[in-house]
PDB file of N, CA and C in Angstrom:
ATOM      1  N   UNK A   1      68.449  93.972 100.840  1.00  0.00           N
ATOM      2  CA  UNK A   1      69.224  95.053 100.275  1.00  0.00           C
ATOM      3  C   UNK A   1      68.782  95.292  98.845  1.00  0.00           C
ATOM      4  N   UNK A   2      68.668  96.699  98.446  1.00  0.00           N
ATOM      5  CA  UNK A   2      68.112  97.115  97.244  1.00  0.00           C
ATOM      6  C   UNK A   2      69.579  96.865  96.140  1.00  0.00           C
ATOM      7  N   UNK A   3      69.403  96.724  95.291  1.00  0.00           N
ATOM      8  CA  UNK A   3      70.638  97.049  94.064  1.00  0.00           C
ATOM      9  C   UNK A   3      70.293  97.898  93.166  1.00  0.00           C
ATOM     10  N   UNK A   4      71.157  99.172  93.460  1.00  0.00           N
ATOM     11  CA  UNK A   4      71.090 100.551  93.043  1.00  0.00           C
ATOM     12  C   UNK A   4      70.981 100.246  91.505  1.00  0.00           C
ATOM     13  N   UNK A   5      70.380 101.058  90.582  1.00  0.00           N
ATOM     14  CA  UNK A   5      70.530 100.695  88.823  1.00  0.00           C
ATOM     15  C   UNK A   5      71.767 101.738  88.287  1.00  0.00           C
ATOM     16  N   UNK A   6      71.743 102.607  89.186  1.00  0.00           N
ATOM     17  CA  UNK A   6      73.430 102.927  89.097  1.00  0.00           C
ATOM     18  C   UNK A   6      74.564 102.693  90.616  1.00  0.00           C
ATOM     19  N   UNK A   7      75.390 102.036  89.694  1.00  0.00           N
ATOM     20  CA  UNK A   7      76.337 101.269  90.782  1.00  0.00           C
ATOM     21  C   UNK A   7      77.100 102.294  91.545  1.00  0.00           C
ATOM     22  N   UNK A   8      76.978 103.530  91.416  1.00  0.00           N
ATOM     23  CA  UNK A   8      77.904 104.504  92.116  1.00  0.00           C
ATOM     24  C   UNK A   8      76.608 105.493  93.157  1.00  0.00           C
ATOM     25  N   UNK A   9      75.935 105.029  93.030  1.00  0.00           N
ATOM     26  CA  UNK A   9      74.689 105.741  93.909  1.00  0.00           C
ATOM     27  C   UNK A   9      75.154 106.041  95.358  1.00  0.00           C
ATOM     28  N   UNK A  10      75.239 104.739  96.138  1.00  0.00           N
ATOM     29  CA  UNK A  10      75.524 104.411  97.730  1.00  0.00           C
ATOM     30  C   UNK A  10      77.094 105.106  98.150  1.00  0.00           C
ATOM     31  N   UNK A  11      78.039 105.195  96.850  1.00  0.00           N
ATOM     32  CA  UNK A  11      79.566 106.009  96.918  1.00  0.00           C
ATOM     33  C   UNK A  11      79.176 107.055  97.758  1.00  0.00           C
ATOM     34  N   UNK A  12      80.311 106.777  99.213  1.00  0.00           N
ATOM     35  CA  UNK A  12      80.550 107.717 100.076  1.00  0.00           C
ATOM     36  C   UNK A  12      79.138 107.998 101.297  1.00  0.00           C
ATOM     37  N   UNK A  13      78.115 106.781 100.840  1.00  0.00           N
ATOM     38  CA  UNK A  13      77.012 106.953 101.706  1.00  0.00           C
ATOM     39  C   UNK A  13      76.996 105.926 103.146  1.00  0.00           C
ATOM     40  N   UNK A  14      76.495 106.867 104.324  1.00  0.00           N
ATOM     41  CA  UNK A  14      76.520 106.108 105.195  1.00  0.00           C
ATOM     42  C   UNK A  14      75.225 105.285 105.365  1.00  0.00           C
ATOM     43  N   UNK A  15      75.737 103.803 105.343  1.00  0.00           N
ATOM     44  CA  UNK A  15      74.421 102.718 105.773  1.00  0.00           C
ATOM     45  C   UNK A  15      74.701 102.215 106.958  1.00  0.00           C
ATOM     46  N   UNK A  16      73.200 101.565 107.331  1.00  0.00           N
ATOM     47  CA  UNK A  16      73.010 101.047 108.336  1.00  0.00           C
ATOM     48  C   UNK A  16      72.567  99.480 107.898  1.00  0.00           C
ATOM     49  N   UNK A  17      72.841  98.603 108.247  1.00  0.00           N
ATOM     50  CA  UNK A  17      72.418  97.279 107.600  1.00  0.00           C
ATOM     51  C   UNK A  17      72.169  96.441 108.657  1.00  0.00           C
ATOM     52  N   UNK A  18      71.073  95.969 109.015  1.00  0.00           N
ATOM     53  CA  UNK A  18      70.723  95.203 109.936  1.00  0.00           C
ATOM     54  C   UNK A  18      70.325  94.182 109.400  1.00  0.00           C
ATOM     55  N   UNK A  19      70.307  92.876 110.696  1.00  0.00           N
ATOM     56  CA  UNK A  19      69.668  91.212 109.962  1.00  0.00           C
ATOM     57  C   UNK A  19      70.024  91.009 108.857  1.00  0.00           C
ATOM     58  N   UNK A  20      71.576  91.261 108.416  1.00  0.00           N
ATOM     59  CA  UNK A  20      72.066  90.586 107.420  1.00  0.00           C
ATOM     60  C   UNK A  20      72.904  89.426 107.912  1.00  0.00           C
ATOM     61  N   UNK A  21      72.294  88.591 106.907  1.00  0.00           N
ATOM     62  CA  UNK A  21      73.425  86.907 107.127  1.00  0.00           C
ATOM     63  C   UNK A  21      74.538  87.322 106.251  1.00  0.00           C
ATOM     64  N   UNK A  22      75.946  86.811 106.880  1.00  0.00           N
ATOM     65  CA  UNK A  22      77.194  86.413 106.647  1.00  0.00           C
ATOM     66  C   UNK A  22      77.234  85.321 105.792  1.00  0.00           C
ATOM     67  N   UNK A  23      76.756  85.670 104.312  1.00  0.00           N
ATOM     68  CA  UNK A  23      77.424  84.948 103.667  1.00  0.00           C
ATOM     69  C   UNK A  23      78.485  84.000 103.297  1.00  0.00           C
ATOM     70  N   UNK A  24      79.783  84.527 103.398  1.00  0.00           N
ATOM     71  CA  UNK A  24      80.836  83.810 103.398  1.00  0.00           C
ATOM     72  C   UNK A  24      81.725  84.653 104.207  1.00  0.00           C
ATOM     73  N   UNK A  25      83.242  84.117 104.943  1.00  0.00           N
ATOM     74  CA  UNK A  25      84.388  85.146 105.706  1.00  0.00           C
ATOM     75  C   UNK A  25      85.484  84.895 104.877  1.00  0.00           C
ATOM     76  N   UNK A  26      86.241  85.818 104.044  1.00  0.00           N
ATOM     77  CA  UNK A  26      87.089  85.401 103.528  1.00  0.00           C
ATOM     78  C   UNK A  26      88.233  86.113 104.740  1.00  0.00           C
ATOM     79  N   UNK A  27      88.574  86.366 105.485  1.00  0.00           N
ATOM     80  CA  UNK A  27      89.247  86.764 106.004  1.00  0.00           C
ATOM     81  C   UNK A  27      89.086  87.226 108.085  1.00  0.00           C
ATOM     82  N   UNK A  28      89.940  87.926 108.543  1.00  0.00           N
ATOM     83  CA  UNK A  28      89.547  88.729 109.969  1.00  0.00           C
ATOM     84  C   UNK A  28      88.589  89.467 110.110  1.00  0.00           C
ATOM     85  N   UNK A  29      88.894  90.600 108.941  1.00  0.00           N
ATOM     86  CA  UNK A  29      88.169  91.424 108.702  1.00  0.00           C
ATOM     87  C   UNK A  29      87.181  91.912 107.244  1.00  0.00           C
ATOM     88  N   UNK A  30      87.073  90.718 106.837  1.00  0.00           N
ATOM     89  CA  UNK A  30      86.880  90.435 105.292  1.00  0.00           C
ATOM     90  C   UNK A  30      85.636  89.374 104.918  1.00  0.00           C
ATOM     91  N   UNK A  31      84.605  90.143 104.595  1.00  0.00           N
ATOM     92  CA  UNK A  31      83.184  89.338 104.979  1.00  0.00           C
ATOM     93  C   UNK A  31      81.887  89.518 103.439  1.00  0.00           C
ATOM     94  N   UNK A  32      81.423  88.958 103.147  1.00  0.00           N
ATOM     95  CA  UNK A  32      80.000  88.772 102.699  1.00  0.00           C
ATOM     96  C   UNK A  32      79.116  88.478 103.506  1.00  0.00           C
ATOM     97  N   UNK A  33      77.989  89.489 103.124  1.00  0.00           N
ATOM     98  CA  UNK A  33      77.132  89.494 103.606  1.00  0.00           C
ATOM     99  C   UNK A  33      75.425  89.363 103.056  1.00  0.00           C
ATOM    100  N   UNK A  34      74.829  88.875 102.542  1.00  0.00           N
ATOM    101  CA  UNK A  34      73.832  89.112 101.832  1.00  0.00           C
ATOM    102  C   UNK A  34      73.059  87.204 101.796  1.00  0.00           C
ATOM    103  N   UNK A  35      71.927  87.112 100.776  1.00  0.00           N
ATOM    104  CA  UNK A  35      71.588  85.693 100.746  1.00  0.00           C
ATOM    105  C   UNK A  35      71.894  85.017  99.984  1.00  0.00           C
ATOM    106  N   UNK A  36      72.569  85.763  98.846  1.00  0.00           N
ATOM    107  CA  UNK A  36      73.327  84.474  98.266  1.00  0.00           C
ATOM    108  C   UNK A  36      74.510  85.016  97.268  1.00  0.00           C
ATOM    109  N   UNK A  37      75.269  84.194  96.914  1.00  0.00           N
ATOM    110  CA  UNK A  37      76.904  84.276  96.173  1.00  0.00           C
ATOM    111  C   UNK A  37      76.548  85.498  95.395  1.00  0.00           C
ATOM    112  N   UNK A  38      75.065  85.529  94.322  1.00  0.00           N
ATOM    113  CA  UNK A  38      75.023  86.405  93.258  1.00  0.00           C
ATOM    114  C   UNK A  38      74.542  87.611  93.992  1.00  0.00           C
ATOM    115  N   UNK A  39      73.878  87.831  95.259  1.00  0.00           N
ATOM    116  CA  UNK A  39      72.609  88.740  95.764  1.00  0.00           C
ATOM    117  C   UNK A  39      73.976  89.331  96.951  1.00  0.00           C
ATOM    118  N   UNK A  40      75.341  89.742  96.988  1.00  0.00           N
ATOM    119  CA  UNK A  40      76.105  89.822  98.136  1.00  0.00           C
ATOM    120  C   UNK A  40      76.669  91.222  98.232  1.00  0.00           C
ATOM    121  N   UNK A  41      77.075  91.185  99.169  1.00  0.00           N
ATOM    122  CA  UNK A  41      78.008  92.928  99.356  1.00  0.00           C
ATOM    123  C   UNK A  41      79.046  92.860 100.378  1.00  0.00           C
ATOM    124  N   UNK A  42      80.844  93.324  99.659  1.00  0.00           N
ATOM    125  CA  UNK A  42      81.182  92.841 100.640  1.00  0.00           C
ATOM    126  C   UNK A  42      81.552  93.665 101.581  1.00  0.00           C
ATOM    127  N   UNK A  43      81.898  93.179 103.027  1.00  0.00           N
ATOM    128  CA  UNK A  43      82.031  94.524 104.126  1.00  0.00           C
ATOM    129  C   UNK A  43      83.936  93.818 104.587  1.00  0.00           C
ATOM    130  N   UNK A  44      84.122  95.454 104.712  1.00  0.00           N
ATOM    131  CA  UNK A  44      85.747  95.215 105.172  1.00  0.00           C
ATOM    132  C   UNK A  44      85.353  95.892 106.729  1.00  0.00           C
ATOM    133  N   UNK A  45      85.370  95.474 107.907  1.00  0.00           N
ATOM    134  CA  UNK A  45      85.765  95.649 109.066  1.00  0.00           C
ATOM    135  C   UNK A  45      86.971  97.141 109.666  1.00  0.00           C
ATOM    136  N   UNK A  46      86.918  97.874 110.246  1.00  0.00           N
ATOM    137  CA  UNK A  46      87.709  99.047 110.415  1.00  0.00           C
ATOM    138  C   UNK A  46      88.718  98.047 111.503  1.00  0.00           C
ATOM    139  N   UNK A  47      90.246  98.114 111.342  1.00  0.00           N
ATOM    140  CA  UNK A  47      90.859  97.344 112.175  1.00  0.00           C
ATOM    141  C   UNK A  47      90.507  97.391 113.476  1.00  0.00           C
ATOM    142  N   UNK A  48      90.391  98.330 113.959  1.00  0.00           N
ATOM    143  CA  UNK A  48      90.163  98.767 115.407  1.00  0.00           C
ATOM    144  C   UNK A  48      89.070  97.484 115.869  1.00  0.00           C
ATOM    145  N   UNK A  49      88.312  96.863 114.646  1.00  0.00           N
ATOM    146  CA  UNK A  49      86.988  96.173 115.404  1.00  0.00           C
ATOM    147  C   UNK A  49      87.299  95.111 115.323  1.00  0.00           C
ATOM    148  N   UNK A  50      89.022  94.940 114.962  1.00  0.00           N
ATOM    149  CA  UNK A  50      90.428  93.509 115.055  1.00  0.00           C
ATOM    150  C   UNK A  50      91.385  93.403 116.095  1.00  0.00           C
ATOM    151  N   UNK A  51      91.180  94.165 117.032  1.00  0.00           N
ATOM    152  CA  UNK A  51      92.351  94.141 118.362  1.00  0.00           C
ATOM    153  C   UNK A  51      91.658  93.589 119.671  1.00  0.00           C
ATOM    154  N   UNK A  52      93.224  92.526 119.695  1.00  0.00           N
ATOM    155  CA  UNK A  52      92.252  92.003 120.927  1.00  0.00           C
ATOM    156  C   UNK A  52      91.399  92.436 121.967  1.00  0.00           C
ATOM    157  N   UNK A  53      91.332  93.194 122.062  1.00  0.00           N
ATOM    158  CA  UNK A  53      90.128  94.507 123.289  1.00  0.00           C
ATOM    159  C   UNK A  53      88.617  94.507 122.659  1.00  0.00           C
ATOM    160  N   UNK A  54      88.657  94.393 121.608  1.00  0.00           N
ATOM    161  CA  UNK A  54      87.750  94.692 120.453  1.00  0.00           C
ATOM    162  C   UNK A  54      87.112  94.133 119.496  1.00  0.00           C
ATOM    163  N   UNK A  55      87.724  92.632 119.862  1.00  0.00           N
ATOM    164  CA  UNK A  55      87.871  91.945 118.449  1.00  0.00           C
ATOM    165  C   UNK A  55      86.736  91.264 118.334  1.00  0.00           C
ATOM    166  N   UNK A  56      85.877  91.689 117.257  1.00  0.00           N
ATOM    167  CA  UNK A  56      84.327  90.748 116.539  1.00  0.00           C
ATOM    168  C   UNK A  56      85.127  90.170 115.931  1.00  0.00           C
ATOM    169  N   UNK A  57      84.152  88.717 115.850  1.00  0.00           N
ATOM    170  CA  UNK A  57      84.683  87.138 115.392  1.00  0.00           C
ATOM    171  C   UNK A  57      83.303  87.356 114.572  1.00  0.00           C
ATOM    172  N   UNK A  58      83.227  87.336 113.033  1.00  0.00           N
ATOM    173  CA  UNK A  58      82.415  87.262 112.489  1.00  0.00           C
ATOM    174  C   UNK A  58      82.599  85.694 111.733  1.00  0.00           C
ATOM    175  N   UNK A  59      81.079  84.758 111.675  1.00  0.00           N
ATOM    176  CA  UNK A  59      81.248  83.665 111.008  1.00  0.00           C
ATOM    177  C   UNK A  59      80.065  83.395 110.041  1.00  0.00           C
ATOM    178  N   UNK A  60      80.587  82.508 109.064  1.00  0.00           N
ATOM    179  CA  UNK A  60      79.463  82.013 107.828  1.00  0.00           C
ATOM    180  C   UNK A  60      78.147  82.111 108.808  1.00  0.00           C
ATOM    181  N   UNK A  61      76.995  82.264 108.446  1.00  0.00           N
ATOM    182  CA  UNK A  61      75.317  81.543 108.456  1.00  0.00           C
ATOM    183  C   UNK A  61      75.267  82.943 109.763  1.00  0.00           C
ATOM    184  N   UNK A  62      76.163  83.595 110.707  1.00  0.00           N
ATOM    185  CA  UNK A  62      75.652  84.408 111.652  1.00  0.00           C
ATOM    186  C   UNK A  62      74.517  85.574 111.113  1.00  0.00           C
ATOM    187  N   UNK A  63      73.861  86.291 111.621  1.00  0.00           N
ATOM    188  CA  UNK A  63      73.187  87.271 111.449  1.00  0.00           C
ATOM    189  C   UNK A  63      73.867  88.405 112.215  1.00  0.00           C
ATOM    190  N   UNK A  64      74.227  89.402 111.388  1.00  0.00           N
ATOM    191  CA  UNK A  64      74.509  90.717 112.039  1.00  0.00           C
ATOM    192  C   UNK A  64      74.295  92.031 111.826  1.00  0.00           C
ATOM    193  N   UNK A  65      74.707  93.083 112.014  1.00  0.00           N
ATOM    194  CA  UNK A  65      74.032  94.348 111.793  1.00  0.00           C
ATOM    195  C   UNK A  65      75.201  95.094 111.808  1.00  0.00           C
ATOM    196  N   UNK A  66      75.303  96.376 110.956  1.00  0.00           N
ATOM    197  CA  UNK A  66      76.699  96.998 110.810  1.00  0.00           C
ATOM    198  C   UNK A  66      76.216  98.221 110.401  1.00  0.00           C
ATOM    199  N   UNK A  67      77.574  99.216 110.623  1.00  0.00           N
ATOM    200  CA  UNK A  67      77.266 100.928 110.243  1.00  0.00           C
ATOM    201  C   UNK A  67      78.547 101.357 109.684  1.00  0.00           C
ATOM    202  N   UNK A  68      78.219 101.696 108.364  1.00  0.00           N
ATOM    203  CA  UNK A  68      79.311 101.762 107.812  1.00  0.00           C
ATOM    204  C   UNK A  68      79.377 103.046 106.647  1.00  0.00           C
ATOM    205  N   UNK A  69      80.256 102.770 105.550  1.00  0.00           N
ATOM    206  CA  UNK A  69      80.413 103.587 104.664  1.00  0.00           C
ATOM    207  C   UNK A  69      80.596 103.059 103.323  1.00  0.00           C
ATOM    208  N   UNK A  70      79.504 103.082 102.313  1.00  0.00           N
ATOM    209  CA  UNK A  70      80.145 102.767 100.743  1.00  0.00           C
ATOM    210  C   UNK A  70      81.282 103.077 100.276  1.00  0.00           C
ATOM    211  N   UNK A  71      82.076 102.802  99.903  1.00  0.00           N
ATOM    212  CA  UNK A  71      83.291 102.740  99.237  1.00  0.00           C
ATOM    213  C   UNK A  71      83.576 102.370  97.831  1.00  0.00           C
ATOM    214  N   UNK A  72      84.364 102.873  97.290  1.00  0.00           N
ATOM    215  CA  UNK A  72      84.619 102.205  95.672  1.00  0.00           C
ATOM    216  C   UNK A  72      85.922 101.148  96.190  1.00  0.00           C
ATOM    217  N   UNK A  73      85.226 100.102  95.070  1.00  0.00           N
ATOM    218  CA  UNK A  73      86.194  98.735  95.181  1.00  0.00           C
ATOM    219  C   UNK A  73      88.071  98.979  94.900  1.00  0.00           C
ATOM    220  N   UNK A  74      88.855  98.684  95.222  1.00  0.00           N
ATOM    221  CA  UNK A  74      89.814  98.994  95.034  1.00  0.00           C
ATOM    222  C   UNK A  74      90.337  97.580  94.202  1.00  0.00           C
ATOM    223  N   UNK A  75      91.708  98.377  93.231  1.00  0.00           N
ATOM    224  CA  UNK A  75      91.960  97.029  92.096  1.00  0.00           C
ATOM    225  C   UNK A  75      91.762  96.073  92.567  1.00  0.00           C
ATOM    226  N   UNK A  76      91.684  94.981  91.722  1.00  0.00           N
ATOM    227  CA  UNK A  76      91.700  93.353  92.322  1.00  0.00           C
ATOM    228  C   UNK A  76      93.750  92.959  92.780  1.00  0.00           C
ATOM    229  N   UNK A  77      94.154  93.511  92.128  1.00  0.00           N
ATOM    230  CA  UNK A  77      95.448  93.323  92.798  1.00  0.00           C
ATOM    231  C   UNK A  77      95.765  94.130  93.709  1.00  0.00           C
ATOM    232  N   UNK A  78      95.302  95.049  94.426  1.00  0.00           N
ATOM    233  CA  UNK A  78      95.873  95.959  95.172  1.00  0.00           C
ATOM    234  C   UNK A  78      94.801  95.464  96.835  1.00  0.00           C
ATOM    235  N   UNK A  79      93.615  94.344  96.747  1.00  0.00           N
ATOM    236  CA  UNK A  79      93.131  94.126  97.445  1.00  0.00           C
ATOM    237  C   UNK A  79      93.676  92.978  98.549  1.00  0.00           C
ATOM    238  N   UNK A  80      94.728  92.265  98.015  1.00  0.00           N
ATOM    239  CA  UNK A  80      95.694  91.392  98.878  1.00  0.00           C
ATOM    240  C   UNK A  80      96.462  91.803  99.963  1.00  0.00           C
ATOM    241  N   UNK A  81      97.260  93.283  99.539  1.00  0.00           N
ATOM    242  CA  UNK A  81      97.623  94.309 100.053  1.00  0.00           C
ATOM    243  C   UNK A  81      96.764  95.021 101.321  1.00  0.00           C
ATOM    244  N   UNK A  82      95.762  95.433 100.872  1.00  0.00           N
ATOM    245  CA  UNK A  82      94.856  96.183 101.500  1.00  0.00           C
ATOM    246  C   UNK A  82      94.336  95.485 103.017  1.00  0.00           C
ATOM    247  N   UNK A  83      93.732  94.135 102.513  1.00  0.00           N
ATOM    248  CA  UNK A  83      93.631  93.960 103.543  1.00  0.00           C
ATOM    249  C   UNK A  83      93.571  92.272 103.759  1.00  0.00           C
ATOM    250  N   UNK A  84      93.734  92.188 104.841  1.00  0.00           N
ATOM    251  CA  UNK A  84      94.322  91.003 105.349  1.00  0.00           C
ATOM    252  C   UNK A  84      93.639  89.604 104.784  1.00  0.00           C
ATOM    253  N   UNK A  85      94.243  88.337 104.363  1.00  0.00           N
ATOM    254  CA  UNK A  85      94.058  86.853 104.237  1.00  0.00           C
ATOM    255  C   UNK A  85      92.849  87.199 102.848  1.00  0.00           C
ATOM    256  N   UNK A  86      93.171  88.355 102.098  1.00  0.00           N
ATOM    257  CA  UNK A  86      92.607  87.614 100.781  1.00  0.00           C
ATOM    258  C   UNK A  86      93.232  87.714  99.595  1.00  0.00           C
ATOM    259  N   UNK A  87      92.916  86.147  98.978  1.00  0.00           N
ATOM    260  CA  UNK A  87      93.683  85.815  98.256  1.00  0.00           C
ATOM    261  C   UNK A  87      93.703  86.131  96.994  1.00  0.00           C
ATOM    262  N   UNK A  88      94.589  85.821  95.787  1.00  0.00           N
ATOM    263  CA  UNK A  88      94.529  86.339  94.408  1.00  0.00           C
ATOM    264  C   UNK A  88      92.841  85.967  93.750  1.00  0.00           C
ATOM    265  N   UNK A  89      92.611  84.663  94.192  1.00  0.00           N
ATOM    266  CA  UNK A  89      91.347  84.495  93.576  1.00  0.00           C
ATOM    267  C   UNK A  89      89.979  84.810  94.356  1.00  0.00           C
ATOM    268  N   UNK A  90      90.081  85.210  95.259  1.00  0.00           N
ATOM    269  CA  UNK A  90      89.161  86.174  96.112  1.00  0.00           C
ATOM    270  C   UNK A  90      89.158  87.592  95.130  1.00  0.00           C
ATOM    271  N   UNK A  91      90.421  88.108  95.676  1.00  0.00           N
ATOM    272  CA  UNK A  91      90.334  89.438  94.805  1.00  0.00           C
ATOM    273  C   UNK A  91      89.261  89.011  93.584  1.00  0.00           C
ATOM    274  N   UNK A  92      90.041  88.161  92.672  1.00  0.00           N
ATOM    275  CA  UNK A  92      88.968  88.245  91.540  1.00  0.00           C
ATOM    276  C   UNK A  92      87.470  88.090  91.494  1.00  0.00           C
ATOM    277  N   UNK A  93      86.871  87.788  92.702  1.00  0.00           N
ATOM    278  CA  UNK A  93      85.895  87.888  92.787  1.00  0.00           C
ATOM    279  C   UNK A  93      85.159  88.934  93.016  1.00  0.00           C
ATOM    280  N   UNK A  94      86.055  89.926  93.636  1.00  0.00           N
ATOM    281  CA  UNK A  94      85.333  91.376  93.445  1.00  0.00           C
ATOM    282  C   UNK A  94      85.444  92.234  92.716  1.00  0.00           C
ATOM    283  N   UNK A  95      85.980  92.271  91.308  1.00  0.00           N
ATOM    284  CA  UNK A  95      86.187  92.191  90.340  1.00  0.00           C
ATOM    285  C   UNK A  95      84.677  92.877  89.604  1.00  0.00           C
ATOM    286  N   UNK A  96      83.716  92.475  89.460  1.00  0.00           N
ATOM    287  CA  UNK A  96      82.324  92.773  89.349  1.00  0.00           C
ATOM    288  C   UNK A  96      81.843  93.557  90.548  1.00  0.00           C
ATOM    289  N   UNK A  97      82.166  93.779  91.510  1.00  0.00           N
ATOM    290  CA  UNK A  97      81.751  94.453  92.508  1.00  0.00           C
ATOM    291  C   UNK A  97      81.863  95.706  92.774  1.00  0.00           C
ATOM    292  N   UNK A  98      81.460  97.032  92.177  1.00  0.00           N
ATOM    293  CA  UNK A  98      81.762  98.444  92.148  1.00  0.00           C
ATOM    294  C   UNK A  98      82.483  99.457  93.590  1.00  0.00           C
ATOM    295  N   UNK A  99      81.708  98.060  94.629  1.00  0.00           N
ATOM    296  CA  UNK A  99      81.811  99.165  95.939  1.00  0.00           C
ATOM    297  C   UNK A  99      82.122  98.140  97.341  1.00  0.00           C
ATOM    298  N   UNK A 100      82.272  98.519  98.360  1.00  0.00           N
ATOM    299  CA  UNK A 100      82.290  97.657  99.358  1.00  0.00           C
ATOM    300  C   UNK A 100      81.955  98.304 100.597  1.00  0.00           C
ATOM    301  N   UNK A 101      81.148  98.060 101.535  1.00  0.00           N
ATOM    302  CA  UNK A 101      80.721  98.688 102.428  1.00  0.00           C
ATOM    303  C   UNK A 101      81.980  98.676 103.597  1.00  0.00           C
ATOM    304  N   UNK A 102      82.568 100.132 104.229  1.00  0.00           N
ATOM    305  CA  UNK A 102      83.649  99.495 105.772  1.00  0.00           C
ATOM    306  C   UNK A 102      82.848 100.283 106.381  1.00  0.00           C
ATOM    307  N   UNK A 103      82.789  98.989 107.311  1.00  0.00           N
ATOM    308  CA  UNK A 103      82.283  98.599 108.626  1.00  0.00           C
ATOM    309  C   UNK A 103      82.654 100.055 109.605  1.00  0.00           C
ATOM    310  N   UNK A 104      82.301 100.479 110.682  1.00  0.00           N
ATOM    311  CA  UNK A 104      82.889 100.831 111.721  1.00  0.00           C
ATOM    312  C   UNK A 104      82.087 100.891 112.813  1.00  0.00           C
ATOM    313  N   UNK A 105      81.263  99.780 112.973  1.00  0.00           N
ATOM    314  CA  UNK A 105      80.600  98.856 113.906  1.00  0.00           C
ATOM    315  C   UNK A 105      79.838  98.026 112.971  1.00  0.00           C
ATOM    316  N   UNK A 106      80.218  96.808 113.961  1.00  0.00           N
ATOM    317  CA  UNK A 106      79.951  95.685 113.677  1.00  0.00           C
ATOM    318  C   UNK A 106      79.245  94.721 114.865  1.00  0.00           C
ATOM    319  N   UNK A 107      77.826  94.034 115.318  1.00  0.00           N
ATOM    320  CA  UNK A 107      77.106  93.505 115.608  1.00  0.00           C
ATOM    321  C   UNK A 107      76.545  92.121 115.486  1.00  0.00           C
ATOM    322  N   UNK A 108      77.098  90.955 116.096  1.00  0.00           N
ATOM    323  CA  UNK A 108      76.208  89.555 116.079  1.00  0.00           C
ATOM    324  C   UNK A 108      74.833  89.982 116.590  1.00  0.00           C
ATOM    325  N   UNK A 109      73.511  89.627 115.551  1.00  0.00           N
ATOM    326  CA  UNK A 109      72.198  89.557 116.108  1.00  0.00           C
ATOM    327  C   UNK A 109      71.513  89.022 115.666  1.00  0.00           C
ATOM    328  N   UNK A 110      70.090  89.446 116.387  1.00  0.00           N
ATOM    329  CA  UNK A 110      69.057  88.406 115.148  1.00  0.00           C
ATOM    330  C   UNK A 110      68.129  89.404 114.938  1.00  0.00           C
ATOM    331  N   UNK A 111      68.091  90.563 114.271  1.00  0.00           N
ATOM    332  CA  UNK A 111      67.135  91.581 113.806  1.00  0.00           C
ATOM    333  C   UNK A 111      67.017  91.366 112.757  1.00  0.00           C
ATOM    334  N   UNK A 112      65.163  92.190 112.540  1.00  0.00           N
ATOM    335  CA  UNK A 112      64.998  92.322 111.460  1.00  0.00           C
ATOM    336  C   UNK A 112      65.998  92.746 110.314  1.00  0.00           C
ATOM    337  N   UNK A 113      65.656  91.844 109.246  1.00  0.00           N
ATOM    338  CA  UNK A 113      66.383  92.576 107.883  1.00  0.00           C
ATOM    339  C   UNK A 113      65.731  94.086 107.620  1.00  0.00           C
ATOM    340  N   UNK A 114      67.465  94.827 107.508  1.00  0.00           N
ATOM    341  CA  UNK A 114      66.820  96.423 106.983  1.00  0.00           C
ATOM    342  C   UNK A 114      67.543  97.186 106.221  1.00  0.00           C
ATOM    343  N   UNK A 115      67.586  98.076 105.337  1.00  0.00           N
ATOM    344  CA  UNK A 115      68.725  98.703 105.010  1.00  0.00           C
ATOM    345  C   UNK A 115      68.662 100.154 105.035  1.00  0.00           C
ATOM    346  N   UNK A 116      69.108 101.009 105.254  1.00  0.00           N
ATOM    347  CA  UNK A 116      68.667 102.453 105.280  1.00  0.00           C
ATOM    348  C   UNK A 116      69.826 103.402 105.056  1.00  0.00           C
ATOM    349  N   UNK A 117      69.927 103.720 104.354  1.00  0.00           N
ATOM    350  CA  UNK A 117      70.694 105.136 104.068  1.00  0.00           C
ATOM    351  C   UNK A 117      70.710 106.300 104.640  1.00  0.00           C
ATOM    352  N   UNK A 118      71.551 106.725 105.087  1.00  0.00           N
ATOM    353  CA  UNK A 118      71.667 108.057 106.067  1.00  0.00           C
ATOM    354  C   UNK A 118      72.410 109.084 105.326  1.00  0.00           C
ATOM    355  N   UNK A 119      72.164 110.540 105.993  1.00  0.00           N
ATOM    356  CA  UNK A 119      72.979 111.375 105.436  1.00  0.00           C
ATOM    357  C   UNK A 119      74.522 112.074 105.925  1.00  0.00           C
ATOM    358  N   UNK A 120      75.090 112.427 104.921  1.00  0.00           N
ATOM    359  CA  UNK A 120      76.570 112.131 105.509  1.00  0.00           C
ATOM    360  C   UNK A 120      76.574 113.598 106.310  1.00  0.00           C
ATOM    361  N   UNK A 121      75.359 114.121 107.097  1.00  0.00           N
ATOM    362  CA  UNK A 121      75.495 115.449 108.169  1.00  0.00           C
ATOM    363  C   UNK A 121      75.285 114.908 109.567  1.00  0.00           C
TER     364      UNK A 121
END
């Protein structure tokens, strides 16, 4: 994954992210993804891809692939709220984080690493 030199670039852009490792799960639907703590991006899951009919089990070290949407980070206190099992000091960790990718497919695989930007037509 590239890191934009302006942090609002990817806002509102649809990506495609393949052969990314799962960093860390802080949550159901509440994930890092990238190779390491400093190099990460985090992805929030669309609930729908949380019901039992539906439900991806995403875990640490997996490789997966996702299609989603940049987003701007929402407060660090208003992120407990938002969405499920993260905690006050989680929040603060995204804190530095401008944006967060949601998911609305989500994929266990083993593909190439890729990242690609699409247009929102």
């Amino acid at each position: 994954m590239r890191r934009p030199k302006d942090p609002t670039e990817y806002l509102g852009k649809r990506v495609d992210l393949r052969g990314q490792d799962v960093e860390s799960v802080i949550g159901d639907v509440v994930f890092w993804v990238g190779p390491s703590k400093d190099r990460r991006v985090l992805v929030v899951m669309d609930q729908d891809l949380d019901e039992p009919e539906t439900r991806t089990i995403v875990k640490t070290g997996q490789t997966i692939s996702l299609v989603g949407v940049v987003e701007a980070m929402p407060p660090r206190e208003l992120a407990p709220y938002l969405w499920k099992m993260v905690t006050e000091k989680e929040g603060a960790e995204l804190q530095p984080h401008p944006s967060y990718t949601y998911a609305s497919r989500v994929q266990i695989d083993h593909l190439t690493k890729a990242f690609t930007v699409m247009s929102n037509s």
